[in-house]
N, C-alpha and C. Protein backbone atom coordinates (compact mmCIF):
# COMPACT_ATOMS: atom_id res chain seq x y z
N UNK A 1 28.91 31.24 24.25
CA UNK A 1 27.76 32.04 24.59
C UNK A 1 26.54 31.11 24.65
N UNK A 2 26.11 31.12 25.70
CA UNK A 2 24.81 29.76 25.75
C UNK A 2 23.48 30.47 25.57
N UNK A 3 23.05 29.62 24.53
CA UNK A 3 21.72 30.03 23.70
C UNK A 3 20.57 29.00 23.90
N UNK A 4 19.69 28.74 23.50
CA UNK A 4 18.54 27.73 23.32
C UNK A 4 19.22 26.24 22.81
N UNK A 5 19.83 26.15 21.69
CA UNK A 5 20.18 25.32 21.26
C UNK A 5 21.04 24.40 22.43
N UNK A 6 22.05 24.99 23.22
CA UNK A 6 22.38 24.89 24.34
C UNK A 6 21.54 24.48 25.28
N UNK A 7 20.39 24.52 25.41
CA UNK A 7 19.53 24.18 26.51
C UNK A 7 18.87 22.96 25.80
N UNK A 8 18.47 22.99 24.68
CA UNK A 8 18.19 21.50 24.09
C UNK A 8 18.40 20.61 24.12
N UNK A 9 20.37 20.90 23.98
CA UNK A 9 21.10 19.79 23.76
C UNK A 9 20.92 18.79 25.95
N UNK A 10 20.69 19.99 26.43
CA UNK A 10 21.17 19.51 27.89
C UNK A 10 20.02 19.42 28.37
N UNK A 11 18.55 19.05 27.61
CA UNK A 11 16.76 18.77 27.49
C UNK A 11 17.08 17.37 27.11
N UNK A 12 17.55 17.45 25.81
CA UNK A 12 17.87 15.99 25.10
C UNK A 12 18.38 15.21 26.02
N UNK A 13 20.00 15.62 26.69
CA UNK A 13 20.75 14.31 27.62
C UNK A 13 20.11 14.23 28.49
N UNK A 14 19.59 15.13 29.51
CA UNK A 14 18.61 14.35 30.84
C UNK A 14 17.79 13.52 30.38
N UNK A 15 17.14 13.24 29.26
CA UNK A 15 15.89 12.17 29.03
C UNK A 15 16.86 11.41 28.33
N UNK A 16 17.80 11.28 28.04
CA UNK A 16 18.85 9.94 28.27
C UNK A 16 20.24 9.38 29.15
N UNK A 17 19.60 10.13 30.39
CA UNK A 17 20.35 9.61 31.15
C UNK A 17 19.67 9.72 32.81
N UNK A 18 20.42 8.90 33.79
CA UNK A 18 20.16 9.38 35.31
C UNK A 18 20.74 10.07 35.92
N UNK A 19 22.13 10.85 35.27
CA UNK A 19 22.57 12.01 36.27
C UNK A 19 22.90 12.76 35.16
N UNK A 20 23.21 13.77 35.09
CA UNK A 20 23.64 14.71 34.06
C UNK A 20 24.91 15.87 34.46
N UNK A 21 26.00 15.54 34.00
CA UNK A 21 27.11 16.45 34.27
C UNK A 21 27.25 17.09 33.22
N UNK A 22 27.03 18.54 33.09
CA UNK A 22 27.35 19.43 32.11
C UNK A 22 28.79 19.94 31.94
N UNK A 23 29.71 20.01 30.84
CA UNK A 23 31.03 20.33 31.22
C UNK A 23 30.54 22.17 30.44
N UNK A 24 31.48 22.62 31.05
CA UNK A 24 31.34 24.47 30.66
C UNK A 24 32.98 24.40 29.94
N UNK A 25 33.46 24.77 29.41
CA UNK A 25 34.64 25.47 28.29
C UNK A 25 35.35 26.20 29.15
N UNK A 26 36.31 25.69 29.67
CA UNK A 26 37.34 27.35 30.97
C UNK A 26 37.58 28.17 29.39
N UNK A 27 37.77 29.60 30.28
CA UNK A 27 38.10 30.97 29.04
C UNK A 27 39.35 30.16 28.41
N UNK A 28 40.34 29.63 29.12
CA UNK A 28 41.44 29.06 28.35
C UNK A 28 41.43 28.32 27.22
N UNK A 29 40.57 27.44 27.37
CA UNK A 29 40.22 26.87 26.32
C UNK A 29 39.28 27.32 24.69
N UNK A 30 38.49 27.90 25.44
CA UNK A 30 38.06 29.30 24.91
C UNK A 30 38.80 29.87 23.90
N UNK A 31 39.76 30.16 24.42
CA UNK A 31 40.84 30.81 23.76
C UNK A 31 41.42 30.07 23.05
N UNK A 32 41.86 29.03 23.32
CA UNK A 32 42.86 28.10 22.34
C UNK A 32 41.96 27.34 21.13
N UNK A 33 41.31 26.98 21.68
CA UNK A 33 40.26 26.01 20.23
C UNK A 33 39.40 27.30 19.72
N UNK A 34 38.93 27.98 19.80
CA UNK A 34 37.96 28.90 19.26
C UNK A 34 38.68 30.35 18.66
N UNK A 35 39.69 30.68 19.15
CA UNK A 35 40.80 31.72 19.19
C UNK A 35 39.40 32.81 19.59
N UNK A 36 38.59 32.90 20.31
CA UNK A 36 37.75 33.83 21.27
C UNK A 36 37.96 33.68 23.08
N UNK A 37 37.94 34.78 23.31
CA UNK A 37 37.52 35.31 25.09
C UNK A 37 36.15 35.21 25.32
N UNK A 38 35.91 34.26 26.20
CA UNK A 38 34.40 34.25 26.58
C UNK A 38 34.42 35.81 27.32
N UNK A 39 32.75 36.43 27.24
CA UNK A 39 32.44 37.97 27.59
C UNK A 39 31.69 37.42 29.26
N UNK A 40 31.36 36.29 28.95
CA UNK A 40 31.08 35.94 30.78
C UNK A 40 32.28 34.84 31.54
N UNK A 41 32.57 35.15 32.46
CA UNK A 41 33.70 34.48 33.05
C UNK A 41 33.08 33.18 33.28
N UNK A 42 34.09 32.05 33.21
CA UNK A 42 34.18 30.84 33.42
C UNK A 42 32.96 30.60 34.98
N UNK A 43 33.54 31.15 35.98
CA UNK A 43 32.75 30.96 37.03
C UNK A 43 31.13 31.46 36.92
N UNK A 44 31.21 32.29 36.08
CA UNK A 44 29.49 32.83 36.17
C UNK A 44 29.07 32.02 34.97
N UNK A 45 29.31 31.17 33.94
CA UNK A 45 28.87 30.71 33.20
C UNK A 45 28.39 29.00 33.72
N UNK A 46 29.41 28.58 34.49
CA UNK A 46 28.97 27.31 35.66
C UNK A 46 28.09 27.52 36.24
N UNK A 47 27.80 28.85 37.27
CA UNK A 47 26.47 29.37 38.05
C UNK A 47 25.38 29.12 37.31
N UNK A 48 25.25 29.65 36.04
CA UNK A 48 24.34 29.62 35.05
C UNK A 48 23.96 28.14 34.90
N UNK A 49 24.95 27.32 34.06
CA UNK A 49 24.29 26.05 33.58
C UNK A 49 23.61 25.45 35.30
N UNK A 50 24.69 25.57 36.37
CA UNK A 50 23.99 24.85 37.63
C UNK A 50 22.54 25.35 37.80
N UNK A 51 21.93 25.80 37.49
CA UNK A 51 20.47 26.55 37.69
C UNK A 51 19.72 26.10 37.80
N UNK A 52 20.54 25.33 35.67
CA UNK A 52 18.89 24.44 34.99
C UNK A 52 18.85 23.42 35.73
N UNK A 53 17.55 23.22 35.66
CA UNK A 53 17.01 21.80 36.29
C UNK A 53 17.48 20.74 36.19
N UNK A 54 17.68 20.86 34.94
CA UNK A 54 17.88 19.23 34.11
C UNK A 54 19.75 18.78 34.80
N UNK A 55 20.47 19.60 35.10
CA UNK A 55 21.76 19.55 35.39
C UNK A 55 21.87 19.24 37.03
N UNK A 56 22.59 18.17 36.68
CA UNK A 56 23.13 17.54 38.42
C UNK A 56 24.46 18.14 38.92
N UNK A 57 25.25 18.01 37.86
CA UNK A 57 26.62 18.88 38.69
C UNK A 57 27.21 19.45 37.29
N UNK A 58 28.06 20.04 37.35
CA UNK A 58 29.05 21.48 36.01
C UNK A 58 30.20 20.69 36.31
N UNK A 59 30.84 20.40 35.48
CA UNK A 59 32.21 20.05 35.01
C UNK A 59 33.20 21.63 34.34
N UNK A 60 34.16 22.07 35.25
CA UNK A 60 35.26 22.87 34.00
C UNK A 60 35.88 21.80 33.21
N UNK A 61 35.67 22.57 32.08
CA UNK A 61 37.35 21.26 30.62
C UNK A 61 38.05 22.57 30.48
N UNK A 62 38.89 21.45 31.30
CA UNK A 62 40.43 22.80 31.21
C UNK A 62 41.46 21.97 30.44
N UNK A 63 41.16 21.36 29.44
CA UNK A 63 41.97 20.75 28.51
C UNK A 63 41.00 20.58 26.94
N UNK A 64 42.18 20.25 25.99
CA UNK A 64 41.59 19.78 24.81
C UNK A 64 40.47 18.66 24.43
N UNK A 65 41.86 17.77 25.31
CA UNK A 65 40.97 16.52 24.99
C UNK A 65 39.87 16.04 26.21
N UNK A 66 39.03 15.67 25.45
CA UNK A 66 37.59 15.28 26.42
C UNK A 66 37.81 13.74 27.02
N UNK A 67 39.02 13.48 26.67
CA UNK A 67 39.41 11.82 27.38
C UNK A 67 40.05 12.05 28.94
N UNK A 68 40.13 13.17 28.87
CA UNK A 68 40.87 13.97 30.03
C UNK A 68 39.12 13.93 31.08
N UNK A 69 38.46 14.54 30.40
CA UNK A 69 37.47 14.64 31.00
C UNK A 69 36.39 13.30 31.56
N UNK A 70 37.11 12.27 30.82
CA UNK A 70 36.12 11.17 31.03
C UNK A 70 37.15 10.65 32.14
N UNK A 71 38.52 10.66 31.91
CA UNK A 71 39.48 10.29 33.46
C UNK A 71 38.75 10.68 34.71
N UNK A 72 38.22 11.95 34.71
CA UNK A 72 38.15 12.70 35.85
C UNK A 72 36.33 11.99 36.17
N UNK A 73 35.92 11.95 35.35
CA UNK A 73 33.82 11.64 35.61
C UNK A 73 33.85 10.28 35.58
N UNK A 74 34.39 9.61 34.61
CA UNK A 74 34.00 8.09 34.21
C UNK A 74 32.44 8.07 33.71
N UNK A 75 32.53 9.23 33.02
CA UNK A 75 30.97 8.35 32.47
C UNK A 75 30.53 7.70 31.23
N UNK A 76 29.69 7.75 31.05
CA UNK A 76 29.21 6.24 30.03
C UNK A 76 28.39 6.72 28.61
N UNK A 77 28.48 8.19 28.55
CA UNK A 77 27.92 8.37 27.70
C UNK A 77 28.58 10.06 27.38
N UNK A 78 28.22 10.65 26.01
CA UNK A 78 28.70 12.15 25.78
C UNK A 78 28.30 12.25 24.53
N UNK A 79 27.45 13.78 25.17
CA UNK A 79 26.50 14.10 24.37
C UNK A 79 26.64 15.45 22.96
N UNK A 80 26.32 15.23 22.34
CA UNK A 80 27.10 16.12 21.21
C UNK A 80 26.10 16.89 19.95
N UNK A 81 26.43 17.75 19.70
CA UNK A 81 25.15 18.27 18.59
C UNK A 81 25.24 17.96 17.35
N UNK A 82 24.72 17.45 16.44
CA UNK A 82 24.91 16.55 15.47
C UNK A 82 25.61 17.28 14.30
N UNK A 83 25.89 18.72 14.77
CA UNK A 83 27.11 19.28 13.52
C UNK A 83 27.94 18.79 13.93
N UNK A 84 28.65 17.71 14.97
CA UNK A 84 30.11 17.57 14.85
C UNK A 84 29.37 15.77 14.30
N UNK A 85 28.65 15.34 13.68
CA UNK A 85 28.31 14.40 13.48
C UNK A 85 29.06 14.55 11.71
N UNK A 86 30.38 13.59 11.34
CA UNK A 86 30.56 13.21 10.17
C UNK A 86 31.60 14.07 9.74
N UNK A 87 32.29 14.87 10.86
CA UNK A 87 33.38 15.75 10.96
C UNK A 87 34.22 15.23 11.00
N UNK A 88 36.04 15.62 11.24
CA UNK A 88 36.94 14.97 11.44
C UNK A 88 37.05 15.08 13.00
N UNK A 89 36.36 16.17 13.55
CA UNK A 89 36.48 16.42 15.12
C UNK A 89 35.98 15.18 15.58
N UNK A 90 34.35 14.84 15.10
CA UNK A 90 33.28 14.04 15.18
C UNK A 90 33.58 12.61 15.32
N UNK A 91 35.11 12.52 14.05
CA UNK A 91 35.24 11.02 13.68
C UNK A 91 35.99 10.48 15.27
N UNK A 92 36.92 11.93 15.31
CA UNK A 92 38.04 11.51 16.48
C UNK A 92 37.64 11.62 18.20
N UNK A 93 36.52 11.91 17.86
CA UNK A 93 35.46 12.02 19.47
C UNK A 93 35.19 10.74 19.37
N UNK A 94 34.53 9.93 18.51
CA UNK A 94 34.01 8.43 18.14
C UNK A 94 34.88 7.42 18.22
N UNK A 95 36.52 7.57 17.89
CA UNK A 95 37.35 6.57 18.47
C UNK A 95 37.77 6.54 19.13
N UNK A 96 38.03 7.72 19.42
CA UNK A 96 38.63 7.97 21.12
C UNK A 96 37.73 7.20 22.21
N UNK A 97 36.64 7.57 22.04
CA UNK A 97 35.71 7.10 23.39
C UNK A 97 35.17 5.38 23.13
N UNK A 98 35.48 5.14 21.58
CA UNK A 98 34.78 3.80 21.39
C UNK A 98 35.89 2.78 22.34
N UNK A 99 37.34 3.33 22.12
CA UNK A 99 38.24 2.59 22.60
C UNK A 99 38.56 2.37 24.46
N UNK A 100 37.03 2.98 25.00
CA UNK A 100 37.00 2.94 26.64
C UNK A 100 35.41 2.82 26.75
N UNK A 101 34.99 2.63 26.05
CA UNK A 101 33.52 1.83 26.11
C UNK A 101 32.48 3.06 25.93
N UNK A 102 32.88 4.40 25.79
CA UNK A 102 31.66 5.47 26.03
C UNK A 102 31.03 5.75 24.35
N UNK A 103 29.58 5.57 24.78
CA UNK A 103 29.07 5.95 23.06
C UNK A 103 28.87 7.27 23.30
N UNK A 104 28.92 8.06 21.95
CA UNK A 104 28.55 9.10 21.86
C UNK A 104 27.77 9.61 21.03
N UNK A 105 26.55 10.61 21.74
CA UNK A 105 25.01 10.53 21.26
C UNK A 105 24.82 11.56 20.40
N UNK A 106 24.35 11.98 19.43
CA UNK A 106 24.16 13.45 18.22
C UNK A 106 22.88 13.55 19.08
N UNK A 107 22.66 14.60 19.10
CA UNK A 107 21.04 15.42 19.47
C UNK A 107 21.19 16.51 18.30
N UNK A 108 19.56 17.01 17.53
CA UNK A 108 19.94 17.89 16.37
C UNK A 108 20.17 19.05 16.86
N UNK A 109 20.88 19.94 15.86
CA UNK A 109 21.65 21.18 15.96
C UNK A 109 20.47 21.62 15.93
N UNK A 110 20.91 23.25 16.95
CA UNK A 110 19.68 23.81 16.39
C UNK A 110 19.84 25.15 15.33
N UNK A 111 19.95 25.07 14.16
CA UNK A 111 20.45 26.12 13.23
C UNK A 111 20.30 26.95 13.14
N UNK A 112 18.71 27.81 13.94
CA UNK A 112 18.44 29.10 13.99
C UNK A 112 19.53 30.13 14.86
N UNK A 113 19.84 29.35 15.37
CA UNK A 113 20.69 29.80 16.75
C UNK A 113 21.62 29.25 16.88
N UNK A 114 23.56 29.91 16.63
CA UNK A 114 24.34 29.47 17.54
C UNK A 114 25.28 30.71 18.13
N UNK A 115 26.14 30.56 18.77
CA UNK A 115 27.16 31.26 19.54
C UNK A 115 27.81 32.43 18.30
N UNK A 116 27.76 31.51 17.09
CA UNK A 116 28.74 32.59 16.15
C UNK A 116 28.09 33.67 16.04
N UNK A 117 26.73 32.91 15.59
CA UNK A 117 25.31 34.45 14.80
C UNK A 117 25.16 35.28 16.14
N UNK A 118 25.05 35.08 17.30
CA UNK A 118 25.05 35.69 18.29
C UNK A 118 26.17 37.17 18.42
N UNK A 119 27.48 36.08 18.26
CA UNK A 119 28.55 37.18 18.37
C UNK A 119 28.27 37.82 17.28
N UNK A 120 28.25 37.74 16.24
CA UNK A 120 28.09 38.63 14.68
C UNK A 120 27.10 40.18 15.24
N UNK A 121 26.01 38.93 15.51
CA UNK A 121 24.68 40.21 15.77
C UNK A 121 25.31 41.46 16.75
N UNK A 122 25.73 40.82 17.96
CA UNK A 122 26.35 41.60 19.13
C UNK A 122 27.01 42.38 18.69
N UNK A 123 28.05 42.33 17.75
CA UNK A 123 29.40 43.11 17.24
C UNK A 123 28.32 44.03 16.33
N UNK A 124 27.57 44.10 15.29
CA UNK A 124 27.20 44.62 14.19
C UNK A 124 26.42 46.03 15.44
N UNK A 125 25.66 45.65 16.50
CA UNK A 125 24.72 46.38 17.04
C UNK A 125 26.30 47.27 18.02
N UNK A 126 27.00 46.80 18.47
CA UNK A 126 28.21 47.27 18.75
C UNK A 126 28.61 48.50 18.07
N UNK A 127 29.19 47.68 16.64
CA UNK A 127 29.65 49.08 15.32
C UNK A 127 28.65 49.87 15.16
N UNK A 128 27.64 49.19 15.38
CA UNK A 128 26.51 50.93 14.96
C UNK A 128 26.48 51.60 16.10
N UNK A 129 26.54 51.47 17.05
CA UNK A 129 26.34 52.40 18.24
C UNK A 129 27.67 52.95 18.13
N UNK A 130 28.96 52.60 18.04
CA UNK A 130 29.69 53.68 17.98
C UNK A 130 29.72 54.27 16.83
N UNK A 131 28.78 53.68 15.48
CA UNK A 131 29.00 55.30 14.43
C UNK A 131 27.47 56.11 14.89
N UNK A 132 26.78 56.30 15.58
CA UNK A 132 25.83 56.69 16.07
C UNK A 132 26.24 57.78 17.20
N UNK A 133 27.31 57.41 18.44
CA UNK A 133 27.25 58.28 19.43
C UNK A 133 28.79 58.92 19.02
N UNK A 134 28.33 60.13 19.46
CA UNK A 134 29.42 61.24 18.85
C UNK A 134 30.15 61.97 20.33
């Protein structure tokens, strides 16, 4: 679910870089790493990121691994929010890419806001409307 924090992170990489490829999550994946269904389809969520300014072209990751994704772009850098900074996800993003030359950059999280508190809120305003309408 793309929020502010989301737009930060992709504020942050254009002012460190000269082209900017945003990758979007296919629902599949979606599904498998997150065990959630995105509520906007894969294709309208690409429309979306293509919009912002700051974005040169949308990448789908229709796989796990993001080495898959650097096969397909070749690029030189990947940008990340600094909660996966000191993770085991975090550690294995960092050798993976150290071992083909790509660094990878933390930009800060933004904690007021992410995808989970979103869904929570959504669902809670959800359950009350159906104990509300009769």
């Amino acid at each position: 679910m793309f929020h502010v924090g989301h737009l930060n992170i992709l504020r942050h990489a254009r002012s460190e870089c000269d082209y900017l490829i945003a990758g979007v999550v296919s629902d599949e994946m979606c599904e498998l790493t997150k065990g959630k269904t995105p509520v906007v389809p894969l294709a309208e969520r690409m429309e979306i990121v293509q919009a912002i300014n700051v974005v040169d072209e949308v990448y789908a990751e229709v796989t796990p691994n993001k080495l898959d994704s650097w096969r397909d772009l070749g690029f030189t850098h990947i940008f990340k929010g600094d909660d996966w900074r000191g993770t085991a996800k975090g550690a294995k993003l960092e050798q993976d890419f150290a071992a083909v030359g790509v660094e990878v950059v933390y930009f800060p999280y933004t904690m007021h806001t992410s995808s989970t508190l979103l869904r929570r809120a959504l669902s809670a305003l959800d359950d009350s409307s159906r104990r509300v309408a009769l």
